[in-house]
C-alpha atoms as a PDB file:
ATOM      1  CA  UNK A   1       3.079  11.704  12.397  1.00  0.00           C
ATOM      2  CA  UNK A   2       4.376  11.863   8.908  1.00  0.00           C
ATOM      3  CA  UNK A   3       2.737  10.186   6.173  1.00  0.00           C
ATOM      4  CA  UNK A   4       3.971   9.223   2.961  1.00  0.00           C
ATOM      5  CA  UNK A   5       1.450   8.967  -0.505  1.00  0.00           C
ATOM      6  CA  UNK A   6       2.882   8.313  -3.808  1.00  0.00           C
ATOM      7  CA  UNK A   7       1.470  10.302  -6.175  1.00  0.00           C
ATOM      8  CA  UNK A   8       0.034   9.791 -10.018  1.00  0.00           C
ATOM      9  CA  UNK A   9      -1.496  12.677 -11.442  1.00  0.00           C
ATOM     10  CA  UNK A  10      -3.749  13.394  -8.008  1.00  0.00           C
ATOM     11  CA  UNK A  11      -4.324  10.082  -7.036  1.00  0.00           C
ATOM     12  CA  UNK A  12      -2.572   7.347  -5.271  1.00  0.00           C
ATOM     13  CA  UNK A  13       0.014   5.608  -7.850  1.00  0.00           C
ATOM     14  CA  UNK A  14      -0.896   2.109  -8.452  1.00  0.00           C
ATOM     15  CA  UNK A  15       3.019   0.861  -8.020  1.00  0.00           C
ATOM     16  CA  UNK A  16       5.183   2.389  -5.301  1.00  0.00           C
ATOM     17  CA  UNK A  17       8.124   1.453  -7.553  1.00  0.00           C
ATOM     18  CA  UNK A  18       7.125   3.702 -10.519  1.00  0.00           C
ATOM     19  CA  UNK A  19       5.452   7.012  -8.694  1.00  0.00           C
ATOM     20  CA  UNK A  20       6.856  10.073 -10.406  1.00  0.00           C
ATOM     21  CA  UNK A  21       6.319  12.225  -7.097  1.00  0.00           C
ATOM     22  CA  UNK A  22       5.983  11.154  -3.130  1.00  0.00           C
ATOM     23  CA  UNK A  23       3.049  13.558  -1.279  1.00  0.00           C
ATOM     24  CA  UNK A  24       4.014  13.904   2.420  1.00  0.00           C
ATOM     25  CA  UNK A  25       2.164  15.191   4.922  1.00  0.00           C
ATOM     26  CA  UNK A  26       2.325  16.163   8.612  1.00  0.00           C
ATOM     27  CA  UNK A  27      -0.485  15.132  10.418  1.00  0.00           C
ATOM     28  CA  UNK A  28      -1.336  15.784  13.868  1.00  0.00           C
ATOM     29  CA  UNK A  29      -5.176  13.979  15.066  1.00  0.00           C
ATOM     30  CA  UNK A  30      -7.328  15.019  12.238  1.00  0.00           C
ATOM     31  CA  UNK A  31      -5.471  17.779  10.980  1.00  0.00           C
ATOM     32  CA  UNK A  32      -2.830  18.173   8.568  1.00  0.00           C
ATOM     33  CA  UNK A  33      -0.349  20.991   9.478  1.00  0.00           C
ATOM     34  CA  UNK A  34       1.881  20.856   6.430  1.00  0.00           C
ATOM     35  CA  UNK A  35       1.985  19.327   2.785  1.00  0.00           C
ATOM     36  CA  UNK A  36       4.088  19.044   0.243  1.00  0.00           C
ATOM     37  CA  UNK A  37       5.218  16.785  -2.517  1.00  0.00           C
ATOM     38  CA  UNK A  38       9.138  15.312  -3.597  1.00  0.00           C
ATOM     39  CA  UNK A  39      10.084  14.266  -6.867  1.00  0.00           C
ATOM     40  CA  UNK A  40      10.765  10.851  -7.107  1.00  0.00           C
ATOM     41  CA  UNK A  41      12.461  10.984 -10.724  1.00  0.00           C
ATOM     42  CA  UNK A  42      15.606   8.912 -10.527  1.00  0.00           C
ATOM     43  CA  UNK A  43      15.029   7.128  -8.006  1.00  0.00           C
ATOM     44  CA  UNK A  44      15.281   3.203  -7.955  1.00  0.00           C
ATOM     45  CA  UNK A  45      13.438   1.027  -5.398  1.00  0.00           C
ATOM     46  CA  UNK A  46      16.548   1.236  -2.778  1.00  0.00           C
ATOM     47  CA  UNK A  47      16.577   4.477  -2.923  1.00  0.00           C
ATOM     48  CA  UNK A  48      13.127   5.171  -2.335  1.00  0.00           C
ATOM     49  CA  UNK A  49      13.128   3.551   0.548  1.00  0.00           C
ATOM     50  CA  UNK A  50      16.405   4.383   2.370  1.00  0.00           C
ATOM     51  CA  UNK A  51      14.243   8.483   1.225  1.00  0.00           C
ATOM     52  CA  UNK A  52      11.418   7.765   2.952  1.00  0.00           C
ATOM     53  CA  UNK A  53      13.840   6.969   6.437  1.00  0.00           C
ATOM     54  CA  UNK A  54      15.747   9.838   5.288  1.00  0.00           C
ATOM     55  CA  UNK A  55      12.525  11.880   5.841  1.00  0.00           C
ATOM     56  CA  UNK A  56      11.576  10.373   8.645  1.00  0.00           C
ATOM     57  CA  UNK A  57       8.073   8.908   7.728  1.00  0.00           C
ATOM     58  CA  UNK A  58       6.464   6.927   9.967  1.00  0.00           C
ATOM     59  CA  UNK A  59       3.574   5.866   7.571  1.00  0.00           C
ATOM     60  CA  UNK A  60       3.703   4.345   3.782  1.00  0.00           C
ATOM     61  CA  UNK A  61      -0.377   4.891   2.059  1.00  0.00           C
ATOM     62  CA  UNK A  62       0.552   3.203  -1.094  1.00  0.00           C
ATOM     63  CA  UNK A  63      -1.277   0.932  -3.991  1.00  0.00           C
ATOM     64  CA  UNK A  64       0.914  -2.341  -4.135  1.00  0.00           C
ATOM     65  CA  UNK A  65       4.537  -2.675  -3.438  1.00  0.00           C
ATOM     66  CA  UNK A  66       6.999  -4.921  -4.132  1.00  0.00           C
ATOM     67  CA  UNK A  67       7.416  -7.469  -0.939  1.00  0.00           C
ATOM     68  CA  UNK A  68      11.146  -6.919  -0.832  1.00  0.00           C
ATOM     69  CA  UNK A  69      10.054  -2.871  -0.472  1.00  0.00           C
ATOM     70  CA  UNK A  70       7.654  -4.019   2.119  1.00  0.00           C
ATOM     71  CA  UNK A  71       9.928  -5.730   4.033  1.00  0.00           C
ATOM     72  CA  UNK A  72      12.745  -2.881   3.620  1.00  0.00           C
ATOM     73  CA  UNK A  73      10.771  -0.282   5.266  1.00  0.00           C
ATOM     74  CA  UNK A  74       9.160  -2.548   7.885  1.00  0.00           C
ATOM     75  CA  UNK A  75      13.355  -3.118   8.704  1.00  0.00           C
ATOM     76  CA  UNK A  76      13.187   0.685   9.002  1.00  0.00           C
ATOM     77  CA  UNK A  77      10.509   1.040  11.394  1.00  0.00           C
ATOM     78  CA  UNK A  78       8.061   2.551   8.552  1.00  0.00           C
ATOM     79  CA  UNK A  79       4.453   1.122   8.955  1.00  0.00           C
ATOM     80  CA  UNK A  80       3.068   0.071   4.988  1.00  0.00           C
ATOM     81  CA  UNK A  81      -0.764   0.596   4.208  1.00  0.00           C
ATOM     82  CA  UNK A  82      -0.873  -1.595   0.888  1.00  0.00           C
ATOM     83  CA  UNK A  83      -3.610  -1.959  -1.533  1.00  0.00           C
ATOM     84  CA  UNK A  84      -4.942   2.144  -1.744  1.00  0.00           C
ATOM     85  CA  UNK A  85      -6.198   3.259  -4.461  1.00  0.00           C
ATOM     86  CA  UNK A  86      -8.067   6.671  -5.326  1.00  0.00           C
ATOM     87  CA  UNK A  87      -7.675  10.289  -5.247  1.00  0.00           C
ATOM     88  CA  UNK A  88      -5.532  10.958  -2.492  1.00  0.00           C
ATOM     89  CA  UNK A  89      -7.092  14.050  -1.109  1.00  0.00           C
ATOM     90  CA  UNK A  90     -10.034  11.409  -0.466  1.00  0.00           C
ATOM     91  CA  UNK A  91      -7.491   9.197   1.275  1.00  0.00           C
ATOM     92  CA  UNK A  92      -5.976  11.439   3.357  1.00  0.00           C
ATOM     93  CA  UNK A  93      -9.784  12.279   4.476  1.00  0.00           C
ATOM     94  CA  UNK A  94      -9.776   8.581   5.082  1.00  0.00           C
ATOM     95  CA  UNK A  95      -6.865   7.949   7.423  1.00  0.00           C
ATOM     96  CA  UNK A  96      -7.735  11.388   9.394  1.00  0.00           C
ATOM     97  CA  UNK A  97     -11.057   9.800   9.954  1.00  0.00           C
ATOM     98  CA  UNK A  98      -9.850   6.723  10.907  1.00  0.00           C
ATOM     99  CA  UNK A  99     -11.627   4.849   8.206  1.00  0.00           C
ATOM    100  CA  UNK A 100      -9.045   3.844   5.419  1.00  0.00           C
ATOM    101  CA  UNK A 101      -8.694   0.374   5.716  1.00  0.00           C
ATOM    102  CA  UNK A 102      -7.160  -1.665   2.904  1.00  0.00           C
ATOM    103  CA  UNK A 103      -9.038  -4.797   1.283  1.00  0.00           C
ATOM    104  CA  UNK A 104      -7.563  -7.737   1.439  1.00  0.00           C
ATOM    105  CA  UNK A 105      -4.708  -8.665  -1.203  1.00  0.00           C
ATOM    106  CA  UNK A 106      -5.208 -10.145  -3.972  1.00  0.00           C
ATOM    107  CA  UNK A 107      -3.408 -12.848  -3.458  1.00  0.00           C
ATOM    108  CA  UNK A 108      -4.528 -13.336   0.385  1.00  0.00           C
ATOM    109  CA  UNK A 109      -7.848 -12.662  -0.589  1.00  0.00           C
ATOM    110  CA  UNK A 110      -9.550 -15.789   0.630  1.00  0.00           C
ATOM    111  CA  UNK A 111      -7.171 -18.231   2.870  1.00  0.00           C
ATOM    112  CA  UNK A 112      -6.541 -21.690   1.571  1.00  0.00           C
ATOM    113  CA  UNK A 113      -8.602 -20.628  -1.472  1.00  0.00           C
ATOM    114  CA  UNK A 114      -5.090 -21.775  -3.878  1.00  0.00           C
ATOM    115  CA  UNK A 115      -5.436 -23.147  -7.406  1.00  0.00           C
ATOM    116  CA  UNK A 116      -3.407 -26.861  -7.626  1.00  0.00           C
ATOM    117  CA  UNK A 117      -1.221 -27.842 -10.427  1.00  0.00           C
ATOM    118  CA  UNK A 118      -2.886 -26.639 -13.854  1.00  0.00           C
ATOM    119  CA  UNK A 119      -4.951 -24.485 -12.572  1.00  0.00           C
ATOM    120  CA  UNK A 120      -7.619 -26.655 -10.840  1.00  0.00           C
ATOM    121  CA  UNK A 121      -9.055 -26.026  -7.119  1.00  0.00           C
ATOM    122  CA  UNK A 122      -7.136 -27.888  -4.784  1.00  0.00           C
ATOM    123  CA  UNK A 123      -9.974 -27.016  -2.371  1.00  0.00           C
ATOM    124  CA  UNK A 124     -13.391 -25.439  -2.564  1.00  0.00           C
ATOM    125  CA  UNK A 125     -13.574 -21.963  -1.337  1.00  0.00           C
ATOM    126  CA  UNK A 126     -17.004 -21.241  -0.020  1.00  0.00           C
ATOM    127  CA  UNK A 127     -18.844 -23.905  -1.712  1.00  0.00           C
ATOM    128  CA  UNK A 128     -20.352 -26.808   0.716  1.00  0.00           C
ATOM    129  CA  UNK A 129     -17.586 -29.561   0.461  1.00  0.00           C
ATOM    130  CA  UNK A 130     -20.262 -32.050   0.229  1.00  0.00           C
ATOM    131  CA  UNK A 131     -20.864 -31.103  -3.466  1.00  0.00           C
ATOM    132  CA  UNK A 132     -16.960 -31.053  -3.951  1.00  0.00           C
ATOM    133  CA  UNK A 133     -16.237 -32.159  -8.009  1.00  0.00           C
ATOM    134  CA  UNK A 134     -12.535 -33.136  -8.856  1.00  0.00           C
END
């Protein structure tokens, strides 16, 4: 399997979009057999992805990414891991492991937990309803 990280001085970038360098590694059960890193300088959002097809990566580890990006490489048959952060050599321990498991996103983070017009709860998210105000 080939992963793909993008990279921020050692550590996962925080925006696909903006990552100066892609890490890519081949990984085989808990072992990587080969590493190395592409420069992503240059490269727009379109690009990236149609580079990461290109390379024939089977697996995105990324911090967010832009939906549209999301949905791109899911069209390509490239499986996204959203919402990693850290140093990546602790990430890659992760996934080998069988451990790295994103948290939920931000906006996703608690189902039917939306703000109403203004800015006020439309519902109360773990609260008892009984003691529901406005």
């Amino acid at each position: 399997m080939k992963l793909a990280i993008p990279l921020y001085n050692g550590r996962v970038s925080p925006r696909f979009e903006y990552a100066p360098t892609l890490l890519l590694a081949m990984v085989e059960g808990t072992s990587i057999l080969e590493r190395n890193e592409v420069s992503l300088n240059g490269y727009d959002i379109f690009q990236r992805t149609a580079l990461l097809k290109d390379l024939a990566v089977d697996t995105l580890i990324c911090g967010t990414i832009e939906p549209f990006a999301a949905r791109a490489l899911d069209w390509r048959n490239i499986r996204v891991v959203p919402w990693i952060f850290g140093d990546v050599d602790a990430v890659l321990q992760q996934f080998l492991a069988g451990n790295l498991k994103p948290p939920l996103s931000p906006v996703n983070a608690r189902p039917g937990c939306r703000r109403g017009r203004g800015g006020k709860r439309r519902r109360m998210c773990g609260k008892d309803e009984n003691n529901r105000q406005g």
